[in-house]
N, C-alpha and C. Protein backbone atom coordinates (compact mmCIF):
# COMPACT_ATOMS: atom_id res chain seq x y z
N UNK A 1 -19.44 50.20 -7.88
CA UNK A 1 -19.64 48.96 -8.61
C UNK A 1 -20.90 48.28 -8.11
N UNK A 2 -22.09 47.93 -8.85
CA UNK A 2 -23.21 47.33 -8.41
C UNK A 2 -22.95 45.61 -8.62
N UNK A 3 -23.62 45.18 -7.51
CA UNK A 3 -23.61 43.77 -7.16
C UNK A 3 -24.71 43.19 -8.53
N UNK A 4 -24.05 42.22 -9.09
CA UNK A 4 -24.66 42.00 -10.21
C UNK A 4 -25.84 40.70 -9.90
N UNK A 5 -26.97 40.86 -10.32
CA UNK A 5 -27.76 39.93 -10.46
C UNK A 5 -28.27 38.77 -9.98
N UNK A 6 -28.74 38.04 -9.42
CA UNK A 6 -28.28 36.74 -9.34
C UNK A 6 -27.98 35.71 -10.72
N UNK A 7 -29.34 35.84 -11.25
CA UNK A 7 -29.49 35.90 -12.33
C UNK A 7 -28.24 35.66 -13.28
N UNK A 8 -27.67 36.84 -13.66
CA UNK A 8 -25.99 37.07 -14.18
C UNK A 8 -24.93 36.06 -14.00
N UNK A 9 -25.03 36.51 -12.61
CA UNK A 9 -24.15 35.45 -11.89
C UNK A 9 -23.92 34.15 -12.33
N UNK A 10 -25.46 33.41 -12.32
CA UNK A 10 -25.83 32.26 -12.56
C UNK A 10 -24.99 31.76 -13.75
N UNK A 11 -25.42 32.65 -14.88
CA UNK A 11 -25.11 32.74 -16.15
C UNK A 11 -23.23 32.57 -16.25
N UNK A 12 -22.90 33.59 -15.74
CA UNK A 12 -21.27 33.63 -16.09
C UNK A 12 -20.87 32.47 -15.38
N UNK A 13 -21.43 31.94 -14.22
CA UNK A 13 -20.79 30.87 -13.63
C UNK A 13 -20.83 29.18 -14.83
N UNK A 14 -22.22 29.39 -15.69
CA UNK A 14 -22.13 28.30 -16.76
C UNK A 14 -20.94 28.77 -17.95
N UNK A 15 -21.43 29.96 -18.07
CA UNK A 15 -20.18 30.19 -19.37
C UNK A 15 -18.91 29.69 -18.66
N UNK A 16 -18.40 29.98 -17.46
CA UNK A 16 -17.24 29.40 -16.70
C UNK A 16 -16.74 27.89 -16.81
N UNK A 17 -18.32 27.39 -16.47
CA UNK A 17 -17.90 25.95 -16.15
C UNK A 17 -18.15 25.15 -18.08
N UNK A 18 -18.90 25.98 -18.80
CA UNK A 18 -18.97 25.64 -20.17
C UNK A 18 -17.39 25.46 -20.79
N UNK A 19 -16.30 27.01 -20.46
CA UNK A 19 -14.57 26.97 -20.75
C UNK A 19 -14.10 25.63 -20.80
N UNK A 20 -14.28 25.55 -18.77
CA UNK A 20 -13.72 24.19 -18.43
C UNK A 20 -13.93 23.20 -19.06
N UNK A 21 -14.83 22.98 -19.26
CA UNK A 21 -15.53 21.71 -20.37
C UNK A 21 -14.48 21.53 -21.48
N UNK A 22 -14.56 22.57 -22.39
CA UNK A 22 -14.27 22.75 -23.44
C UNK A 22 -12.86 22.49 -23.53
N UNK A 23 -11.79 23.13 -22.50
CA UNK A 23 -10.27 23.49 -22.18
C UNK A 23 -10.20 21.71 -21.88
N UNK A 24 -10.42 21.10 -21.28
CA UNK A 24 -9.96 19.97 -20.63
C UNK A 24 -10.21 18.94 -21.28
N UNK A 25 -9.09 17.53 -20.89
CA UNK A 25 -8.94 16.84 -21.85
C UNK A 25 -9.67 15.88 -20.77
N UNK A 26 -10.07 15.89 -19.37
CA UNK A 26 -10.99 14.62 -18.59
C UNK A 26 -11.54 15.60 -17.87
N UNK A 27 -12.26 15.27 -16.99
CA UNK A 27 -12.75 16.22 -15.86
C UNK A 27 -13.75 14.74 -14.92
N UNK A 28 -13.12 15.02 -13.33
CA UNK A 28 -13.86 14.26 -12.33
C UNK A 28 -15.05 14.60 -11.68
N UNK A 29 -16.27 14.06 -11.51
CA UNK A 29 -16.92 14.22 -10.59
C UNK A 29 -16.98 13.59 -9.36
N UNK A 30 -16.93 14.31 -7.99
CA UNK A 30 -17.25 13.58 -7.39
C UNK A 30 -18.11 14.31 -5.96
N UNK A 31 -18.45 13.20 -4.89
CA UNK A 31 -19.03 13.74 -3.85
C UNK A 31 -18.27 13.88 -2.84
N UNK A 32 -18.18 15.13 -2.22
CA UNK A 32 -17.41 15.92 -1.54
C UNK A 32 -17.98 15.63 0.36
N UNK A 33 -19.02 15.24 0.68
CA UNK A 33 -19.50 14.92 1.50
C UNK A 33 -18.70 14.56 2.69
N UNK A 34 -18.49 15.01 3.98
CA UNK A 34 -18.06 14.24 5.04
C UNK A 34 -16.33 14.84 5.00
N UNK A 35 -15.97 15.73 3.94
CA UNK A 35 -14.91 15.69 4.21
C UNK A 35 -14.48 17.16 4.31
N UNK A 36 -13.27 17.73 5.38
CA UNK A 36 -13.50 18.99 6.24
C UNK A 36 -12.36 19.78 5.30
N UNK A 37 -12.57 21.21 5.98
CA UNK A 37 -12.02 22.20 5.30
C UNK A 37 -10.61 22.06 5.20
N UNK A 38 -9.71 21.43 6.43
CA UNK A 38 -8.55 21.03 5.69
C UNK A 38 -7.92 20.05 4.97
N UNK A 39 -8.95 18.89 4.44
CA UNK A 39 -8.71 17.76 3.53
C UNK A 39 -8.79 18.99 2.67
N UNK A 40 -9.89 19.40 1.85
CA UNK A 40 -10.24 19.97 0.66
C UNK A 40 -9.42 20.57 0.67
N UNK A 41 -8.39 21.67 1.45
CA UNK A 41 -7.58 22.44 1.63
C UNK A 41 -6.11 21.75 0.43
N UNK A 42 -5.85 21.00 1.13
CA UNK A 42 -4.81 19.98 0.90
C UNK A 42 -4.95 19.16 -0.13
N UNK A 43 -6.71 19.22 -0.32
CA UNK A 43 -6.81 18.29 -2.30
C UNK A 43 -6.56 19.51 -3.19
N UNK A 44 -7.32 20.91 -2.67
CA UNK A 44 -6.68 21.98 -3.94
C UNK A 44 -5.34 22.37 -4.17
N UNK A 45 -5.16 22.32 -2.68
CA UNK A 45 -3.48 22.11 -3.16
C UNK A 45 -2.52 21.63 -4.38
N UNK A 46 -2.71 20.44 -3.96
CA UNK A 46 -2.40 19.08 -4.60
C UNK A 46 -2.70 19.23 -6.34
N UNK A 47 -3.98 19.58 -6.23
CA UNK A 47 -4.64 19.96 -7.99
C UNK A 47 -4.27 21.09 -8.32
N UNK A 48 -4.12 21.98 -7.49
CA UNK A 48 -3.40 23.01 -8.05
C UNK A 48 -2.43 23.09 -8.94
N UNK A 49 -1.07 22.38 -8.32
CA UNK A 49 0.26 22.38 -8.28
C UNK A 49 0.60 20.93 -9.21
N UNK A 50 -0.38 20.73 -10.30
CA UNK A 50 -0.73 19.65 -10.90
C UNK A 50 -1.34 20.43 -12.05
N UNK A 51 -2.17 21.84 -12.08
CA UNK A 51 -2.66 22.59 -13.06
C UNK A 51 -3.87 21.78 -12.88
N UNK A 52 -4.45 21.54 -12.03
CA UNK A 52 -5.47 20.71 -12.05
C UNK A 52 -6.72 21.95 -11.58
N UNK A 53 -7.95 22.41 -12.09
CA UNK A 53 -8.94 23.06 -11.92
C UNK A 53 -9.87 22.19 -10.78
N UNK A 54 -10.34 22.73 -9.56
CA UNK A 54 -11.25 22.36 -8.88
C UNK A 54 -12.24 23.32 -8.33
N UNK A 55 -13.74 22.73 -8.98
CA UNK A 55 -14.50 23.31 -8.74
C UNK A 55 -15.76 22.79 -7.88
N UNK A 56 -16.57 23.47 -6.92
CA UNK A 56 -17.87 23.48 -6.39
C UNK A 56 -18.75 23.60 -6.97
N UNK A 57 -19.59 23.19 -7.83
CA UNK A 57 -20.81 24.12 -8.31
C UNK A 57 -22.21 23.37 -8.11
N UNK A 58 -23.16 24.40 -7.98
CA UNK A 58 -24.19 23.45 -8.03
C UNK A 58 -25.04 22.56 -9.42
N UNK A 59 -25.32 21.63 -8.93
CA UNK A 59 -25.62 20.68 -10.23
C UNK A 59 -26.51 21.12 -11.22
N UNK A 60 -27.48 22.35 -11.29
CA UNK A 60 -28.06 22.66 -12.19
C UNK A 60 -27.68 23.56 -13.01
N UNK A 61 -26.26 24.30 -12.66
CA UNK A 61 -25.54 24.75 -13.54
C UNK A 61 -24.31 23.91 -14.13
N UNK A 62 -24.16 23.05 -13.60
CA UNK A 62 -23.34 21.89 -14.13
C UNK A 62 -24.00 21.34 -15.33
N UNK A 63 -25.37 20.86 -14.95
CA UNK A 63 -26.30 20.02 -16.06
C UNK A 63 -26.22 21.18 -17.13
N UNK A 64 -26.53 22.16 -16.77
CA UNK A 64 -26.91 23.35 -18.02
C UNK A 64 -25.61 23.77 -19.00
N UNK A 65 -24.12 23.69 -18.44
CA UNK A 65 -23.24 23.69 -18.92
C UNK A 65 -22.63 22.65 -20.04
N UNK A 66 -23.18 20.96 -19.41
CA UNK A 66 -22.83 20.08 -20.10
C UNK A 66 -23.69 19.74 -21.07
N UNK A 67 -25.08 20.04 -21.11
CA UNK A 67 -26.21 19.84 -22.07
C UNK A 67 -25.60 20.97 -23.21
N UNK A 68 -25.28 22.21 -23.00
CA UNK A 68 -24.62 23.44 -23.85
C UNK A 68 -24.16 22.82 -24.66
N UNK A 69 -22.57 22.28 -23.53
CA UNK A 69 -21.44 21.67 -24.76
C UNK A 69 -21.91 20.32 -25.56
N UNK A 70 -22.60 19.86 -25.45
CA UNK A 70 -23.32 18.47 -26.10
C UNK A 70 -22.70 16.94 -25.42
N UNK A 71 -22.88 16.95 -23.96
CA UNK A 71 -22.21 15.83 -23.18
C UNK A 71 -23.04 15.31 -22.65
N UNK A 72 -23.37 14.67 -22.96
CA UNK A 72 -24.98 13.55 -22.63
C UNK A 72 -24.37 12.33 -21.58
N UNK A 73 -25.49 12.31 -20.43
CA UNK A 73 -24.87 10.95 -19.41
C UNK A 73 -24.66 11.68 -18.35
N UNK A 74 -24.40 13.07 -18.40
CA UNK A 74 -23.54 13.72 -16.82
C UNK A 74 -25.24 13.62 -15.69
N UNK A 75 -26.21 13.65 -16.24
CA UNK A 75 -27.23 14.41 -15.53
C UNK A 75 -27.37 13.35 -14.11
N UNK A 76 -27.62 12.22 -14.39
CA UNK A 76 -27.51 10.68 -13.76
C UNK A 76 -26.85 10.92 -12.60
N UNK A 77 -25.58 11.38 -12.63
CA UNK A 77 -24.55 11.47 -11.64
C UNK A 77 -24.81 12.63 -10.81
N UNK A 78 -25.63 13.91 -10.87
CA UNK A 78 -25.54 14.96 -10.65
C UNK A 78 -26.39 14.95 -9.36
N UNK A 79 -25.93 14.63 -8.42
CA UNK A 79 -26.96 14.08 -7.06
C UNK A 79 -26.62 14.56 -5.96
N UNK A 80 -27.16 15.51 -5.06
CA UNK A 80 -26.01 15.77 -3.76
C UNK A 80 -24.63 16.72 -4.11
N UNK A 81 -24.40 17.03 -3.36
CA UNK A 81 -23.27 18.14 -3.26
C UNK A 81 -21.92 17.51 -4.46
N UNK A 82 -21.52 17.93 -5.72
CA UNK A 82 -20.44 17.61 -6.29
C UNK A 82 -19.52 18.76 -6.47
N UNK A 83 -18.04 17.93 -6.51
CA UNK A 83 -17.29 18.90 -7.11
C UNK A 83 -16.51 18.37 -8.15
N UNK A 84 -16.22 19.11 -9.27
CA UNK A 84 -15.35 18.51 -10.29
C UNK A 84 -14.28 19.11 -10.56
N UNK A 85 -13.43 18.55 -10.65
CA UNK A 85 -11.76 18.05 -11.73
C UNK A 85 -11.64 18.44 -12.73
N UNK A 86 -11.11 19.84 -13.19
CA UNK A 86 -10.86 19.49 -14.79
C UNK A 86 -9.21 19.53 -15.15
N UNK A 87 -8.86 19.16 -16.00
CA UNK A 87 -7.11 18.83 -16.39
C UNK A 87 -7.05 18.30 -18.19
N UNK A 88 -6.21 18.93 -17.95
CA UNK A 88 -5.64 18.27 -19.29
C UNK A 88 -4.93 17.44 -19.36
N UNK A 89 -4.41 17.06 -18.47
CA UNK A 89 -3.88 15.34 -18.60
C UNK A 89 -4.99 14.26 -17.33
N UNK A 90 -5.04 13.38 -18.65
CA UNK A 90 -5.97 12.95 -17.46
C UNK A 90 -5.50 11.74 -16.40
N UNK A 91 -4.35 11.44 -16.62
CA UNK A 91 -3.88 10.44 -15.57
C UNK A 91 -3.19 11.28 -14.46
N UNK A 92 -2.95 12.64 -14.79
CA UNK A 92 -2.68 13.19 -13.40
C UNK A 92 -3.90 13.25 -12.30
N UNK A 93 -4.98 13.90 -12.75
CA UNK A 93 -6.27 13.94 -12.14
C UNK A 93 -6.69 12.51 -11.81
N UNK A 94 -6.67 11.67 -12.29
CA UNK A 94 -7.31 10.20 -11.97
C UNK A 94 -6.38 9.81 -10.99
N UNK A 95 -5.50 10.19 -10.98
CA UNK A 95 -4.25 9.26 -9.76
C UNK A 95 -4.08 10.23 -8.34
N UNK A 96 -4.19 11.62 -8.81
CA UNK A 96 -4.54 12.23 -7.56
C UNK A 96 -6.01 12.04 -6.94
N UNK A 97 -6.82 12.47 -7.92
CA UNK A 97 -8.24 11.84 -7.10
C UNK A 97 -8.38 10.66 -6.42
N UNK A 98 -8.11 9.15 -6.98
CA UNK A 98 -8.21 8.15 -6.48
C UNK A 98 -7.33 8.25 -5.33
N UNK A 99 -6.07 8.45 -5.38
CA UNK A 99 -5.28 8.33 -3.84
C UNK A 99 -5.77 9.28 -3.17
N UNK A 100 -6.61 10.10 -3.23
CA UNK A 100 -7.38 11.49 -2.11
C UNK A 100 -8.56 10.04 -1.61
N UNK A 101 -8.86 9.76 -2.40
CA UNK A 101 -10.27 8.59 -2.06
C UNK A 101 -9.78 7.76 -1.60
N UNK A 102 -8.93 6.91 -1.68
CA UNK A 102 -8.52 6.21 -0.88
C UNK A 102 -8.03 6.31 0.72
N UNK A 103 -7.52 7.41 0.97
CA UNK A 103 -7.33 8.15 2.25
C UNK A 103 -7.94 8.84 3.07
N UNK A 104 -9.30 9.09 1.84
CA UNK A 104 -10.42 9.74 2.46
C UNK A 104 -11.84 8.92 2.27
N UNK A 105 -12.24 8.31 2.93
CA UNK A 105 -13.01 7.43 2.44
C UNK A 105 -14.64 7.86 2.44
N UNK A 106 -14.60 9.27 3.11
CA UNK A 106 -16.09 9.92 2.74
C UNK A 106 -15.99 10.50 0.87
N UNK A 107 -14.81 10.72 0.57
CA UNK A 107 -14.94 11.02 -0.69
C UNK A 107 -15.09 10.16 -1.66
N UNK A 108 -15.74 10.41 -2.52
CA UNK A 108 -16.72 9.47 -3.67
C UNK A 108 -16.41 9.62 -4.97
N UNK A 109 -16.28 9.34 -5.36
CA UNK A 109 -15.71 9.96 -7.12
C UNK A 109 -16.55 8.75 -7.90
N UNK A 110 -17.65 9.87 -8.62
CA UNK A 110 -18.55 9.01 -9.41
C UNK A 110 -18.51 8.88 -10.78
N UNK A 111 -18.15 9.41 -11.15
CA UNK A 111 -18.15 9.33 -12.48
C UNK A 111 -16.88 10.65 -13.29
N UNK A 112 -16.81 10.23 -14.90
CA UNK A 112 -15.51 11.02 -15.28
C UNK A 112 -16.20 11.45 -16.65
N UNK A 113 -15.45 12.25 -17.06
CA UNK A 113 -15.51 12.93 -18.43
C UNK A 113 -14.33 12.95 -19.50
N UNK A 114 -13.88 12.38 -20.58
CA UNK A 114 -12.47 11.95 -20.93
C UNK A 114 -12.85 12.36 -22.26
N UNK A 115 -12.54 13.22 -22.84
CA UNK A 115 -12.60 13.91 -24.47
C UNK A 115 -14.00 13.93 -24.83
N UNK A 116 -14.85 14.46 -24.04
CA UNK A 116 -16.25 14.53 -23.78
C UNK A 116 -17.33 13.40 -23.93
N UNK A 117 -16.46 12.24 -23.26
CA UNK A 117 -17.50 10.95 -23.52
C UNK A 117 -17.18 10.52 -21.39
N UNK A 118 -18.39 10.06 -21.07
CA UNK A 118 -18.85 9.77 -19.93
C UNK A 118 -17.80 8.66 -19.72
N UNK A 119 -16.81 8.43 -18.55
CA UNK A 119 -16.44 7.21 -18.06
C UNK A 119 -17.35 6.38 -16.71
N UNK A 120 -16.96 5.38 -16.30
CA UNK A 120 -17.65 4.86 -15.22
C UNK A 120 -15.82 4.98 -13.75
N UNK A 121 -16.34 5.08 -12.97
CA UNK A 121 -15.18 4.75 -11.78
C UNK A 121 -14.19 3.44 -12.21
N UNK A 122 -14.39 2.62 -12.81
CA UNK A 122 -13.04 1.43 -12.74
C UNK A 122 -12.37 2.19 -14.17
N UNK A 123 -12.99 3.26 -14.83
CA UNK A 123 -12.28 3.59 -16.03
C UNK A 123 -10.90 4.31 -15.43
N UNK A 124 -11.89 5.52 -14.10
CA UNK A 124 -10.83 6.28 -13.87
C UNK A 124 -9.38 5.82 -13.33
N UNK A 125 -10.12 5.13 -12.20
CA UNK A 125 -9.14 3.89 -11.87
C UNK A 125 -7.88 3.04 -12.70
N UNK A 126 -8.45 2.84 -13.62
CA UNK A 126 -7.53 2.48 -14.61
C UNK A 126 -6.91 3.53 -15.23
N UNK A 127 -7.20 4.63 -15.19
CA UNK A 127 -6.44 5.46 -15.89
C UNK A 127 -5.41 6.12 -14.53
N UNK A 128 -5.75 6.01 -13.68
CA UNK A 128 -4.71 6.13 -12.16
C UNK A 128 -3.57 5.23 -12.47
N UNK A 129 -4.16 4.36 -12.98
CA UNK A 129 -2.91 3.29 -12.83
C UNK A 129 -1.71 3.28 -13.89
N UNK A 130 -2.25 3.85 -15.03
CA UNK A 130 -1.41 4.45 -15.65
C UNK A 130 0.16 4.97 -15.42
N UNK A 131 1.14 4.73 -16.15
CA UNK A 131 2.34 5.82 -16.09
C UNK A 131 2.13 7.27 -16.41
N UNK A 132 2.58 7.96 -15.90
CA UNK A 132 2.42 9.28 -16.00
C UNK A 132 2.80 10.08 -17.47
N UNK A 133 2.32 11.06 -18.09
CA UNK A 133 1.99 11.47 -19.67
C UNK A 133 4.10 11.62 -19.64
N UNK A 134 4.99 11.88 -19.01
CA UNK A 134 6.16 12.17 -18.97
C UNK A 134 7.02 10.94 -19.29
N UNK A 135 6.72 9.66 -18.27
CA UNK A 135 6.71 8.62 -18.37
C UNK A 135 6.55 7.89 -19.59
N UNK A 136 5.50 8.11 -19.90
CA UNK A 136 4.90 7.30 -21.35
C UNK A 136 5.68 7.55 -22.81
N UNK A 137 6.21 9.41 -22.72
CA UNK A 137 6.78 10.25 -23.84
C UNK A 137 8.35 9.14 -23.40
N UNK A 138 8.55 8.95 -22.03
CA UNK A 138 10.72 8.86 -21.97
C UNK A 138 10.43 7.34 -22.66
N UNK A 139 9.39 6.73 -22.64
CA UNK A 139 9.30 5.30 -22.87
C UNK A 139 9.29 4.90 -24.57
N UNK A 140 8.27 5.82 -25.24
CA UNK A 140 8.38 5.74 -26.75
C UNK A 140 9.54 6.81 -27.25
N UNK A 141 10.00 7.57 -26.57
CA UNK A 141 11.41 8.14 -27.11
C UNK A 141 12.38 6.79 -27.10
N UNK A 142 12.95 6.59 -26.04
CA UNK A 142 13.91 4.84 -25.86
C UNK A 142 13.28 4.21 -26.62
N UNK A 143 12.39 4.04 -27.19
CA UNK A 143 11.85 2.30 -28.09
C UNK A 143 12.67 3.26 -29.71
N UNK A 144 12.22 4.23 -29.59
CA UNK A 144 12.37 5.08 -31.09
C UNK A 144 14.13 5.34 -31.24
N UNK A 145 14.76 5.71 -29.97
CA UNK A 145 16.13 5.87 -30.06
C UNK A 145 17.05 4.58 -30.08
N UNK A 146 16.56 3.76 -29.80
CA UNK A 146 17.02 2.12 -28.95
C UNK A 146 17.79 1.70 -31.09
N UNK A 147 16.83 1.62 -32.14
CA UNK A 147 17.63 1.33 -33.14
C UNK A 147 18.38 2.11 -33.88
N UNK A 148 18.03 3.38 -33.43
CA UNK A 148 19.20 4.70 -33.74
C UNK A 148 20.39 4.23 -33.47
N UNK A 149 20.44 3.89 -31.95
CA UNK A 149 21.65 3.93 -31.13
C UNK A 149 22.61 2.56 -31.65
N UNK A 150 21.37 1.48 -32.02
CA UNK A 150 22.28 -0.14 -32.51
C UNK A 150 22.92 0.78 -33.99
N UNK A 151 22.27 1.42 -34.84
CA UNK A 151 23.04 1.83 -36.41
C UNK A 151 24.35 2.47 -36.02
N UNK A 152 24.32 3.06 -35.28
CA UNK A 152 25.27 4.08 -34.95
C UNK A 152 26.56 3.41 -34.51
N UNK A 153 26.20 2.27 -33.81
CA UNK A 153 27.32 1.52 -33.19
C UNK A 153 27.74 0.36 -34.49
N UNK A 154 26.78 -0.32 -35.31
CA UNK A 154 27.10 -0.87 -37.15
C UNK A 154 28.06 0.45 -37.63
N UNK A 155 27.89 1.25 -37.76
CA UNK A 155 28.70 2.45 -38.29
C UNK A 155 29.73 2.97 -37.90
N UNK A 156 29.50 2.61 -36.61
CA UNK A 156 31.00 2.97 -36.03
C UNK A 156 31.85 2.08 -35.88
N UNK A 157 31.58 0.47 -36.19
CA UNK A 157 32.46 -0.52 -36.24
C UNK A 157 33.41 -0.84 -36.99
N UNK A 158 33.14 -0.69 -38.34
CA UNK A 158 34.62 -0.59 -38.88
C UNK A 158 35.30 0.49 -39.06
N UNK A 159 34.63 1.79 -38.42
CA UNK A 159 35.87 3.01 -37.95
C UNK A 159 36.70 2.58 -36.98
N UNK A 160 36.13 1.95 -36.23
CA UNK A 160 36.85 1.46 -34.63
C UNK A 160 37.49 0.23 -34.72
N UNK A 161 37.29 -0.71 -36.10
CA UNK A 161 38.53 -1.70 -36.31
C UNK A 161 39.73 -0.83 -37.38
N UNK A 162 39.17 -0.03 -38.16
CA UNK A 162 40.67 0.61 -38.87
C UNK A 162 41.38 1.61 -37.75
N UNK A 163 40.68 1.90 -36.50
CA UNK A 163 41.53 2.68 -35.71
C UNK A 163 42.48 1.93 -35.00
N UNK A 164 41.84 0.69 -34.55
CA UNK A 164 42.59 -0.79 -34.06
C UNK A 164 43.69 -1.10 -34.82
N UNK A 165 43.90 -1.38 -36.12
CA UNK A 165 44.34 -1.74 -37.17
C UNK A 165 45.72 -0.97 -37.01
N UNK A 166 45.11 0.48 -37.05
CA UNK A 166 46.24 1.34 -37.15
C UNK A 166 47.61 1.95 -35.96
N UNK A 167 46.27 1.23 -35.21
CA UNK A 167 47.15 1.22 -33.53
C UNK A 167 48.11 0.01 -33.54
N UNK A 168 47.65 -0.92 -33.96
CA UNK A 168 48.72 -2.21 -33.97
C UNK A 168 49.72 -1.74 -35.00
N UNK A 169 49.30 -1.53 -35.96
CA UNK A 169 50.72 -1.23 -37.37
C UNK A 169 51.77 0.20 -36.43
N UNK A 170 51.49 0.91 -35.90
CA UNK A 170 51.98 2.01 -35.31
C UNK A 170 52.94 1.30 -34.05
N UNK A 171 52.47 0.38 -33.36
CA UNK A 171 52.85 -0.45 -32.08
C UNK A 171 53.93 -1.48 -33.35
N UNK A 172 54.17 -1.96 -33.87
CA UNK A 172 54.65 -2.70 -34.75
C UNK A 172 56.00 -2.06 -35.09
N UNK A 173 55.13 -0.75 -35.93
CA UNK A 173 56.65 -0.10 -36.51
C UNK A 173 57.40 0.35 -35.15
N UNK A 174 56.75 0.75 -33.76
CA UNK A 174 57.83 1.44 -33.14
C UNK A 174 58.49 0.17 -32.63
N UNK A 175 57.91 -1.08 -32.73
CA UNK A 175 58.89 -2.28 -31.98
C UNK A 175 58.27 -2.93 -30.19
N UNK A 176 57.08 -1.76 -29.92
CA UNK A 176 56.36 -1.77 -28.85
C UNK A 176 55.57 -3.50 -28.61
N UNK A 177 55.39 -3.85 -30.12
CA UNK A 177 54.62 -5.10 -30.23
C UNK A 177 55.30 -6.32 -30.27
């Protein structure tokens, strides 16, 4: 098997990070700086086991990937060593990143990507703060079931007074009443 190219390389690593782009519904950038092999250890973890994609790459295949997909604004941010986040939910990624930053305070998280439009840091933030996509579904299910459940109980009320009804006339005839 021959060692391919650099060249090549280069290339499949944008088509790679072009997927990600494309697959994900946010994606984080941030600066990785200052922080050691077993933090990062323990953030891929974490993103892992979350379906969360984390990647290293260098920024001129980053820029070349996001100019591809048509995402204007990333270049600005692209400064110094980054790594990015990609996920399809994006309040999982925003709430794990921010609490990694918060605990890690060499880590930087500069900027976001959310259905291919540029966020700023208090966006992501706010989207940390968020209830979780599971959360949000049990919450508009209950608002949607909540007047199901009142009809059901209108409907079952005068079944449950002729059952009453019939319990007293039954208690009556045996003399119980």
């Amino acid at each position: 098997m021959a060692i391919k190219p650099q060249r090549q390389k280069k290339m499949d690593a944008v088509e790679e990070l072009k997927i990600d782009f494309q697959e994900a519904q946010a994606a984080i950038l941030a600066d990785y700086r200052g922080i050691n092999v077993s933090q990062v250890t323990k953030l891929r973890t974490q993103l892992r086991e979350a379906g969360i994609k984390f990647k290293i790459a260098k920024n001129t295949l980053v820029k070349r990937a996001a100019n591809e997909k048509g995402i204007d604004g990333l270049d600005s941010f692209l400064e110094g060593p980054n790594a990015l986040a990609f996920s399809k939910d994006p309040v999982a990624v925003a709430k794990i990143l921010t609490e990694f930053a918060k605990t890690n305070k060499a880590f930087e998280i500069k900027a976001g990507l959310l259905e291919g439009k540029i966020i700023s840091f208090d966006s992501i933030k706010d989207l940390a703060e968020l209830p979780s996509r599971e959360v949000l579904l049990a919450r508009v299910l209950s608002g949607m079931m909540a007047p199901l459940n009142g009809m059901v109980n209108v409907l079952q009320g005068p079944m449950r007074n002729f059952a009453q009804v019939l319990e007293a006339y039954r208690k009556q005839q045996a003399g119980e009443a």
